[in-house]
C-alpha atoms as a PDB file:
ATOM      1  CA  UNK A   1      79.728  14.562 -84.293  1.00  0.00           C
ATOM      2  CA  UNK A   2      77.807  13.273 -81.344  1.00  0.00           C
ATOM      3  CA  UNK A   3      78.340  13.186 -77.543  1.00  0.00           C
ATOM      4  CA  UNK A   4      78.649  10.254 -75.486  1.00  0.00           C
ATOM      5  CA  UNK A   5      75.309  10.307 -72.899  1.00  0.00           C
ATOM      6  CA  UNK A   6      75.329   8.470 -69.699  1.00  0.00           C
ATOM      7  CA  UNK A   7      72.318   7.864 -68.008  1.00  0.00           C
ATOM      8  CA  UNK A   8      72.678   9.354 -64.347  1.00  0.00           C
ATOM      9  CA  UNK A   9      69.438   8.952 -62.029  1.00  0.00           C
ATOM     10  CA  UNK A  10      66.957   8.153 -64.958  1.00  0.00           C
ATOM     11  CA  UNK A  11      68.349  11.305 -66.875  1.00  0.00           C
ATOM     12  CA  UNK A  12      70.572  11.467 -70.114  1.00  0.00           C
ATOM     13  CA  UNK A  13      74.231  13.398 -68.895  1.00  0.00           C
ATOM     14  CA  UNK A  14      76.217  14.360 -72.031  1.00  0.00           C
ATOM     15  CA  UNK A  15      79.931  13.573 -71.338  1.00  0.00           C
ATOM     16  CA  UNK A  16      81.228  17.156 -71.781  1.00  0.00           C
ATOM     17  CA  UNK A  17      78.871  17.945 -68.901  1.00  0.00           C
ATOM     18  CA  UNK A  18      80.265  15.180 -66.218  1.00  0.00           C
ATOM     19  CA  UNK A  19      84.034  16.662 -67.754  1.00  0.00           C
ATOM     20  CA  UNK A  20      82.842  20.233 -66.415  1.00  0.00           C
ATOM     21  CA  UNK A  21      81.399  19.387 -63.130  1.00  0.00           C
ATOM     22  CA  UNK A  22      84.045  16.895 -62.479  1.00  0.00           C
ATOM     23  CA  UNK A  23      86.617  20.090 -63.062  1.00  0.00           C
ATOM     24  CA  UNK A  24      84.459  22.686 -61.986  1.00  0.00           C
ATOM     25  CA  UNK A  25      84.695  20.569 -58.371  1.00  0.00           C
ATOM     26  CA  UNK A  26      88.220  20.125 -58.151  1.00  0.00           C
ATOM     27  CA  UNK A  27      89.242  23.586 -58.542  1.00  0.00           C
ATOM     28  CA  UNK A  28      86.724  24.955 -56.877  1.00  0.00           C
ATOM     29  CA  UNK A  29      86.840  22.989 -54.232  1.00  0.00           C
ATOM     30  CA  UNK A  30      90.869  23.364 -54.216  1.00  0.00           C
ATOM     31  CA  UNK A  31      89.910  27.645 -54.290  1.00  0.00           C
ATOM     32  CA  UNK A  32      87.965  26.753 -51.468  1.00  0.00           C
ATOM     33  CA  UNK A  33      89.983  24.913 -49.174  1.00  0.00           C
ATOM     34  CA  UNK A  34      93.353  27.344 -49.850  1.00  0.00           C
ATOM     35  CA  UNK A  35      91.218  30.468 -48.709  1.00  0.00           C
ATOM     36  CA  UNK A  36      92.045  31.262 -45.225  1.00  0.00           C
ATOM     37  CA  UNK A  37      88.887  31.378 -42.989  1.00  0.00           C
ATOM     38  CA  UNK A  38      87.448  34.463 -41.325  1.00  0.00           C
ATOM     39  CA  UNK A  39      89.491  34.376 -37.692  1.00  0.00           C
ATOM     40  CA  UNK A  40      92.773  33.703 -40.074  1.00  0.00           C
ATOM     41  CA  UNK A  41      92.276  37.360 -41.798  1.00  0.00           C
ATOM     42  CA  UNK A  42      91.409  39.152 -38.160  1.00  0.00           C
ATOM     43  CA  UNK A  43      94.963  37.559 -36.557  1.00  0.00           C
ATOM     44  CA  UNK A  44      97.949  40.030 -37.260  1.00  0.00           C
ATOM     45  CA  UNK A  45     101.523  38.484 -36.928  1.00  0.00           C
ATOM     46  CA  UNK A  46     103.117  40.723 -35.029  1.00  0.00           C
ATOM     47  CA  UNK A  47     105.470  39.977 -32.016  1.00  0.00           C
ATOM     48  CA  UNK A  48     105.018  40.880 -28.925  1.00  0.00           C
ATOM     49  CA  UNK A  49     106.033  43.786 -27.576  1.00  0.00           C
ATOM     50  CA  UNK A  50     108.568  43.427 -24.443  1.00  0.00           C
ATOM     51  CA  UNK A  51     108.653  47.157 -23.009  1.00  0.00           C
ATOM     52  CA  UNK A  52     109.977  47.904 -19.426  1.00  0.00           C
ATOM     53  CA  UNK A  53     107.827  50.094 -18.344  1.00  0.00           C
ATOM     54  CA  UNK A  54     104.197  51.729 -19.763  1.00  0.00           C
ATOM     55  CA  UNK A  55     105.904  54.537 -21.022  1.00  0.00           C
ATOM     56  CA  UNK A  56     108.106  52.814 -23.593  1.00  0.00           C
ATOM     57  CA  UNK A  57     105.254  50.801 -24.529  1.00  0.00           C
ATOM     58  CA  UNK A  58     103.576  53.585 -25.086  1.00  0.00           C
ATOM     59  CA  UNK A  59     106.390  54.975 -27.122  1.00  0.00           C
ATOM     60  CA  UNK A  60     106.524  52.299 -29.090  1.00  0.00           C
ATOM     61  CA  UNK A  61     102.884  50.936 -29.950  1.00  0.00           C
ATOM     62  CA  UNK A  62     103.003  55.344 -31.008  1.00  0.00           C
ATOM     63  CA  UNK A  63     105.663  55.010 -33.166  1.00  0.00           C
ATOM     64  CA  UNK A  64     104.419  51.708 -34.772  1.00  0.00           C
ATOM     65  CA  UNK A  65     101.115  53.707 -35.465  1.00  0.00           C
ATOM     66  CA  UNK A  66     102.986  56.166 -37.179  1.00  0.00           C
ATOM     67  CA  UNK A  67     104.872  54.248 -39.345  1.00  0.00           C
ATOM     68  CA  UNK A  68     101.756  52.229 -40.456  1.00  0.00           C
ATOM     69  CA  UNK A  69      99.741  55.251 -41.658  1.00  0.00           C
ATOM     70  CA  UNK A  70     102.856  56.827 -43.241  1.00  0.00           C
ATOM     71  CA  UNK A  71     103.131  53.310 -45.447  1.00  0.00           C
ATOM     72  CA  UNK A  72      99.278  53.416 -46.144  1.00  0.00           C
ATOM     73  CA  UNK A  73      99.726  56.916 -47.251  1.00  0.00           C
ATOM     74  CA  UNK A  74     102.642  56.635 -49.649  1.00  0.00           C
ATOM     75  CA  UNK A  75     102.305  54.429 -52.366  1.00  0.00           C
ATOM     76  CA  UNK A  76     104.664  51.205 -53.183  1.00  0.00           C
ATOM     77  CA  UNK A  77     107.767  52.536 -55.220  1.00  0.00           C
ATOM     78  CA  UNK A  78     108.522  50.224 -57.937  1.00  0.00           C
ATOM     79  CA  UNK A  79     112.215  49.523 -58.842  1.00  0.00           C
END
């Protein structure tokens, strides 16, 4: 059984090599390009909060705190 060789810049390429790059590039580059970038992790989507007065926003970015640690301290249950 022999491989198909392709000469690529004065060198001898086997075919199954090109094949690998050629795939290795596409999905890697695909892997790549999906990834969201650095500043795309650091942004949180959360709305706005529209408090009256600094007390109730205080109040409430408190009670948001609280409910955040209490979900990273209890696991996920699974149903």
């Amino acid at each position: 059984m022999g491989a198909t060789y392709y000469t690529i810049f004065g060198r001898q390429v086997a075919s199954h090599h090109l094949a690998m790059l050629t795939l290795g590039t596409l999905f890697g580059g695909s892997y790549l390009a999906s990834r969201p970038s650095g500043a795309q992790k650091a942004a949180v989507n959360t709305p706005p909060i529209n408090a009256a007065s600094s007390d109730e926003f205080d109040f409430i970015k408190k009670f948001m705190d609280q409910a955040d640690e209490g979900d990273k301290k209890a696991p996920a249950e699974k149903h």
